[in-house]
PDB file of N, CA and C in Angstrom:
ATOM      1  N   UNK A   1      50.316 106.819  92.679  1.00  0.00           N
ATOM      2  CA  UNK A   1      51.286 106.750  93.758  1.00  0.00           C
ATOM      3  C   UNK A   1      52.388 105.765  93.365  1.00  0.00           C
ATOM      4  N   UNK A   2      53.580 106.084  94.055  1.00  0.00           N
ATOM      5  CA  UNK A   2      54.523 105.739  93.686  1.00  0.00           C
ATOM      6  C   UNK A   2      54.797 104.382  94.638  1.00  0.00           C
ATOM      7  N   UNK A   3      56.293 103.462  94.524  1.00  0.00           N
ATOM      8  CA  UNK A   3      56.165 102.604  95.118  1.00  0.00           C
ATOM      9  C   UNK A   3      56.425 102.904  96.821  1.00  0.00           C
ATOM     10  N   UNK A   4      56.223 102.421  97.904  1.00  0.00           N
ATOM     11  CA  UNK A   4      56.843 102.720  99.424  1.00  0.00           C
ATOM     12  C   UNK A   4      57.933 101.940  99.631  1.00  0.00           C
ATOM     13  N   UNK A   5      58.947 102.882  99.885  1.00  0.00           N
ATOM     14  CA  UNK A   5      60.401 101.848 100.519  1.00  0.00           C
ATOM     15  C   UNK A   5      60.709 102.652 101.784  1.00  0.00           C
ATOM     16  N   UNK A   6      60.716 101.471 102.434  1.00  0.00           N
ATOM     17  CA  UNK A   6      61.515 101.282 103.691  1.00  0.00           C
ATOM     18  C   UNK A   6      62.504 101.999 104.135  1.00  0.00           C
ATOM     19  N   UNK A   7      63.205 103.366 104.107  1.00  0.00           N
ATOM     20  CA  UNK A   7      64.356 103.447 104.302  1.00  0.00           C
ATOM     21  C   UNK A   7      65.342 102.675 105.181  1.00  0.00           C
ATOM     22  N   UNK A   8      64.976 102.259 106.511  1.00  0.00           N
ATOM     23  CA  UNK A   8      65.774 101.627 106.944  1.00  0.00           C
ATOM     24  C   UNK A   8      66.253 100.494 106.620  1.00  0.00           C
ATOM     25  N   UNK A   9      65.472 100.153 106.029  1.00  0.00           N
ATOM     26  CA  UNK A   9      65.348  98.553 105.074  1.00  0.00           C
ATOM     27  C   UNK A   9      66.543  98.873 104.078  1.00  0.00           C
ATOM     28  N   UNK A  10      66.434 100.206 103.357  1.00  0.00           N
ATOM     29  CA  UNK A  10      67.284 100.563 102.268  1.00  0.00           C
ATOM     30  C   UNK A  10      68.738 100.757 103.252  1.00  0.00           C
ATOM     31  N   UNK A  11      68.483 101.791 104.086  1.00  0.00           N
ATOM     32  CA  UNK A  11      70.257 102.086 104.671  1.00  0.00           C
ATOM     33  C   UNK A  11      70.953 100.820 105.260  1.00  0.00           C
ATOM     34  N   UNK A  12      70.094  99.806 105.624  1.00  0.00           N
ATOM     35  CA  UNK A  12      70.764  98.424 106.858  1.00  0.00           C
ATOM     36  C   UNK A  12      71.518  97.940 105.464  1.00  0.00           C
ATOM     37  N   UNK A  13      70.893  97.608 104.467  1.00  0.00           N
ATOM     38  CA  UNK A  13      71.213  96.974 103.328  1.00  0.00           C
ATOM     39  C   UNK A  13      72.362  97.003 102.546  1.00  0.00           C
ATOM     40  N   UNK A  14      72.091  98.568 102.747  1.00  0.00           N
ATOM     41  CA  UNK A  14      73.437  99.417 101.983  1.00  0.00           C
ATOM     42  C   UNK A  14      74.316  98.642 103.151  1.00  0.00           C
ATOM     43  N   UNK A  15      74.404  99.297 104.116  1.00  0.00           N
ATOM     44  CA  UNK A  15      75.548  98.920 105.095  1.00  0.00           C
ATOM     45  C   UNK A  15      75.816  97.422 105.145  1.00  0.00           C
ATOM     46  N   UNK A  16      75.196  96.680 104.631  1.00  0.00           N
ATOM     47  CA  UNK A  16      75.535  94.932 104.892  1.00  0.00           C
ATOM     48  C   UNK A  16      76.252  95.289 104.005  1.00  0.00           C
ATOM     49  N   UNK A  17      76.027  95.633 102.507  1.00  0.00           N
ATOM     50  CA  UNK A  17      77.158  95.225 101.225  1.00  0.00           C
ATOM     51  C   UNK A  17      78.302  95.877 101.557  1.00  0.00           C
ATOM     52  N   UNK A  18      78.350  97.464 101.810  1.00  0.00           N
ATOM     53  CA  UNK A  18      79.715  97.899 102.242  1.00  0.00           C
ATOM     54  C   UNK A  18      80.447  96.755 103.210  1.00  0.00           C
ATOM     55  N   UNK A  19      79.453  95.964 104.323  1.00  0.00           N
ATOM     56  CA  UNK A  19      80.700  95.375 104.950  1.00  0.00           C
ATOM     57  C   UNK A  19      80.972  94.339 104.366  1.00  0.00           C
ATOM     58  N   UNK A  20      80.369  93.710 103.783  1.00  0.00           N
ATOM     59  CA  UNK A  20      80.550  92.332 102.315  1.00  0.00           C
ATOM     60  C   UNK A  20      81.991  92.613 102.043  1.00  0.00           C
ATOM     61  N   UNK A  21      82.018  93.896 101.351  1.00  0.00           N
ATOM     62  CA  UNK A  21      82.910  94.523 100.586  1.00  0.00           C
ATOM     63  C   UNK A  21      84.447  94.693 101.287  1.00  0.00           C
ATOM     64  N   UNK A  22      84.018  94.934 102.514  1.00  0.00           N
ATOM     65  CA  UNK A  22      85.180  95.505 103.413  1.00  0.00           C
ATOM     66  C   UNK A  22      86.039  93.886 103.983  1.00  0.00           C
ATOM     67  N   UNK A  23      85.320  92.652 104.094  1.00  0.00           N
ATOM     68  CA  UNK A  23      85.179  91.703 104.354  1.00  0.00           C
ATOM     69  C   UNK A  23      85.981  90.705 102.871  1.00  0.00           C
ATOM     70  N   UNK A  24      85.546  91.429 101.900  1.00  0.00           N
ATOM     71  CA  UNK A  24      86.345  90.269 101.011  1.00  0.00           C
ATOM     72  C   UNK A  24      87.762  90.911 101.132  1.00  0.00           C
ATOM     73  N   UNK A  25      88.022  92.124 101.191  1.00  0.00           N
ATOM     74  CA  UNK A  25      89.362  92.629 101.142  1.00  0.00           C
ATOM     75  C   UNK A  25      89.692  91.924 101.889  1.00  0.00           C
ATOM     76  N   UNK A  26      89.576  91.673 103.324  1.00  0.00           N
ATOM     77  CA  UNK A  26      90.626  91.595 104.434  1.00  0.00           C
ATOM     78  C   UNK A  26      90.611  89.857 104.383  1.00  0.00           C
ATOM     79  N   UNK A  27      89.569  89.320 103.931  1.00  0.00           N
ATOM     80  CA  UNK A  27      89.821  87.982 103.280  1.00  0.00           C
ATOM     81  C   UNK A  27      91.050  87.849 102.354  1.00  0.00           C
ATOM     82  N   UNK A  28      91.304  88.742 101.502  1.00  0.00           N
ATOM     83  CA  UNK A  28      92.346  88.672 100.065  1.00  0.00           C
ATOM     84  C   UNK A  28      93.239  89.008 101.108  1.00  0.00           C
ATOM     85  N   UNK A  29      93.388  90.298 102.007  1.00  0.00           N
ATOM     86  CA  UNK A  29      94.862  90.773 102.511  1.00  0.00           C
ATOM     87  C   UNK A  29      95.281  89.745 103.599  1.00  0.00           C
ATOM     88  N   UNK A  30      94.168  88.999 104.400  1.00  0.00           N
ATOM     89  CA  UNK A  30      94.778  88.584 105.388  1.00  0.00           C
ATOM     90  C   UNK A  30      94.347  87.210 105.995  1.00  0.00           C
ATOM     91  N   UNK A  31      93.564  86.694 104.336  1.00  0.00           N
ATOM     92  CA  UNK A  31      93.274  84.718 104.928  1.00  0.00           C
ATOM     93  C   UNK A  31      94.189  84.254 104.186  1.00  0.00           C
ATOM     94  N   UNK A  32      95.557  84.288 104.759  1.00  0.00           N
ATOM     95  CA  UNK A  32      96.491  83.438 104.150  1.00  0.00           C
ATOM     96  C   UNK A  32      97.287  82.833 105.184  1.00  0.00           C
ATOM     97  N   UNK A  33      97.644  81.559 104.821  1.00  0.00           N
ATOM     98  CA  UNK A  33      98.017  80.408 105.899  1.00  0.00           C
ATOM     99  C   UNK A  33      99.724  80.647 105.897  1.00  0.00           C
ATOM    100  N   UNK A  34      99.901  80.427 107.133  1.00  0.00           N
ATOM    101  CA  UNK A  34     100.997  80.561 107.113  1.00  0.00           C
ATOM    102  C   UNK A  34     102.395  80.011 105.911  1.00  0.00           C
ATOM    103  N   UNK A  35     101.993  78.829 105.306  1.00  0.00           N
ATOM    104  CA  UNK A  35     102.772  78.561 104.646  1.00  0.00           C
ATOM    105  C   UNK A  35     102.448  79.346 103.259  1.00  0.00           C
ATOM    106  N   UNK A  36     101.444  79.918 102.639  1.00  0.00           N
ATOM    107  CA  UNK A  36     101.367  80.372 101.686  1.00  0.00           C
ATOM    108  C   UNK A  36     102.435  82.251 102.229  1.00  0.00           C
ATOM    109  N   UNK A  37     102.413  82.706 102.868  1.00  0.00           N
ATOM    110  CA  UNK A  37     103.259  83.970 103.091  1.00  0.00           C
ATOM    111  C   UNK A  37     104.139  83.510 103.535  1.00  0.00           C
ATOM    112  N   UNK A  38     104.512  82.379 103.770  1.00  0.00           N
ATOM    113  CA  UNK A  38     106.342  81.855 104.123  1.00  0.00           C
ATOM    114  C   UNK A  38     107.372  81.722 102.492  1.00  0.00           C
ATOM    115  N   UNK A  39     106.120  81.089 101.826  1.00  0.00           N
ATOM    116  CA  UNK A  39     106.619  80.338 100.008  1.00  0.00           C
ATOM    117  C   UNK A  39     106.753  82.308  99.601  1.00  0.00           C
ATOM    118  N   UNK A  40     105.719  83.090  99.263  1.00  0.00           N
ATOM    119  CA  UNK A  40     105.473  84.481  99.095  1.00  0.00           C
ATOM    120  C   UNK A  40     106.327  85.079  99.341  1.00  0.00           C
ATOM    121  N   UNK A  41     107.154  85.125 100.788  1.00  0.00           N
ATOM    122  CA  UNK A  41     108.239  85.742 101.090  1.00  0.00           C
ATOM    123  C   UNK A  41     109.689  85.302 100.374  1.00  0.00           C
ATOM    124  N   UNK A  42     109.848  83.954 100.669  1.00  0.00           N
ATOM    125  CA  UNK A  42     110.816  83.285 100.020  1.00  0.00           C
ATOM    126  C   UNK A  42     110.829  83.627  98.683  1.00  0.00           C
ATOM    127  N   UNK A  43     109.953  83.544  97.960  1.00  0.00           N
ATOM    128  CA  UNK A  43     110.066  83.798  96.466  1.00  0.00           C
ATOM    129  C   UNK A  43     110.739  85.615  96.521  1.00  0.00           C
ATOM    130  N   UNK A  44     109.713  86.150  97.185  1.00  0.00           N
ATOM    131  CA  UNK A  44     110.591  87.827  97.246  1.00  0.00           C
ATOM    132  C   UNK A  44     111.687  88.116  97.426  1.00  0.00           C
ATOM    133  N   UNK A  45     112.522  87.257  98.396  1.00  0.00           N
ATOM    134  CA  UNK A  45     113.737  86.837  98.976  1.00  0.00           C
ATOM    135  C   UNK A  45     114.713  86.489  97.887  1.00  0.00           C
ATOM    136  N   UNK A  46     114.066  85.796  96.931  1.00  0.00           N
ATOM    137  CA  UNK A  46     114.867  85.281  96.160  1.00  0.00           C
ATOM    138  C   UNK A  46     114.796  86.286  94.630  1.00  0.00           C
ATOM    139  N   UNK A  47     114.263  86.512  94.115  1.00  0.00           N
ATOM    140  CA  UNK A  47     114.065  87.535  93.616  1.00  0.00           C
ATOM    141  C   UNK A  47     114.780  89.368  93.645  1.00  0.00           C
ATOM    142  N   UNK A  48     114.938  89.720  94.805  1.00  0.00           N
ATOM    143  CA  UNK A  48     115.700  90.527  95.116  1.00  0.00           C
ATOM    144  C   UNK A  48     116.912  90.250  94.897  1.00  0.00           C
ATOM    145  N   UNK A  49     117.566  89.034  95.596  1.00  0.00           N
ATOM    146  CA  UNK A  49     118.805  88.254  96.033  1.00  0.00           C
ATOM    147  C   UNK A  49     119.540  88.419  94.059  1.00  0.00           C
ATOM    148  N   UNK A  50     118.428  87.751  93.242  1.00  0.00           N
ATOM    149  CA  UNK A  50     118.580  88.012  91.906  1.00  0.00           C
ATOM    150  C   UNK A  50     119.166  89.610  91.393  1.00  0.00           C
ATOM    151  N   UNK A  51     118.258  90.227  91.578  1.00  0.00           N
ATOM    152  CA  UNK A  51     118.488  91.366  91.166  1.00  0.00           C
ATOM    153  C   UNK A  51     120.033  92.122  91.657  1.00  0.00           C
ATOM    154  N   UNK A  52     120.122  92.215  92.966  1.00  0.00           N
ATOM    155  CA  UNK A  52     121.389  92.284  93.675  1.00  0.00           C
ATOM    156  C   UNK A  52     122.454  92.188  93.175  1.00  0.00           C
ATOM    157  N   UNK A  53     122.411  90.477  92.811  1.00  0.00           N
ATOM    158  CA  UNK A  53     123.489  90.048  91.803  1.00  0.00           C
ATOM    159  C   UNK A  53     124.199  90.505  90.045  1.00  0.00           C
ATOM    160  N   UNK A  54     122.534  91.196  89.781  1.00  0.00           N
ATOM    161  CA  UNK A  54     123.010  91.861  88.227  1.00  0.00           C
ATOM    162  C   UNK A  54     123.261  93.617  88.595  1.00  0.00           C
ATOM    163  N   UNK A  55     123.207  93.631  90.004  1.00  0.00           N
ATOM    164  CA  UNK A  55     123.985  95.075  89.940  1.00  0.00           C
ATOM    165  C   UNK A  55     125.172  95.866  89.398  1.00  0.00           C
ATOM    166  N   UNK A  56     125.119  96.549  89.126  1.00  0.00           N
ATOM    167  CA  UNK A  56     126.562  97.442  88.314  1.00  0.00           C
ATOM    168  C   UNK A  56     127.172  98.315  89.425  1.00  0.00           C
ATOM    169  N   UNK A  57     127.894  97.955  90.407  1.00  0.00           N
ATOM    170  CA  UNK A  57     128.635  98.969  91.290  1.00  0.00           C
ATOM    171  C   UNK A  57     129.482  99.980  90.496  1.00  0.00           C
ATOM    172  N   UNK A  58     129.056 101.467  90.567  1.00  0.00           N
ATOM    173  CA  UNK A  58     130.363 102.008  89.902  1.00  0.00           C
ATOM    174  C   UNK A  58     130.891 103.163  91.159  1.00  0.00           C
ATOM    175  N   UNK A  59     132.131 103.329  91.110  1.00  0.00           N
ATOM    176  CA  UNK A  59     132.476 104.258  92.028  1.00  0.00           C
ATOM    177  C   UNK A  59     132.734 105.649  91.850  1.00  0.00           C
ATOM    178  N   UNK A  60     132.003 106.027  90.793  1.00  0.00           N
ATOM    179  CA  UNK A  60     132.205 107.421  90.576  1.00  0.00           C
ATOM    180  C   UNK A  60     130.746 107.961  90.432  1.00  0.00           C
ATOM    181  N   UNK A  61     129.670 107.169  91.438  1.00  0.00           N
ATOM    182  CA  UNK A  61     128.431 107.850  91.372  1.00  0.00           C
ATOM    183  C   UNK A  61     128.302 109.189  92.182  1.00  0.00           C
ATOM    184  N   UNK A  62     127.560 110.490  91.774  1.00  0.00           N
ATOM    185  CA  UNK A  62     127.156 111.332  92.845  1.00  0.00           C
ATOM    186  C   UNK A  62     126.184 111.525  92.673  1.00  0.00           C
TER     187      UNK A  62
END
């Protein structure tokens, strides 16, 4: 005979790690303090603002 497992033991389990999982994401997307997505933005801000500036306007685009 083989070993006995639990299924429910097995499915609760499964489902804790999926939410582990689901849980570090929204940690990475959304434990950030306000001043760290204020600096984040600013830097994007500025960055664009860059790019902007090495634009080539020409007036004969179609």
């Amino acid at each position: 005979m083989g070993n006995v497992i639990n299924l429910n033991r097995f499915r609760k389990r499964a489902e804790r790690e999926t939410s582990a999982k689901q849980a570090d994401a929204n940690r990475a997307k959304f434990g950030r303090t306000k001043a760290e997505r204020s600096v984040e933005k600013t830097r994007a801000d500025q960055a664009k603002g860059h790019l902007d500036q090495h634009r080539i306007d020409r007036e004969d685009q179609s």
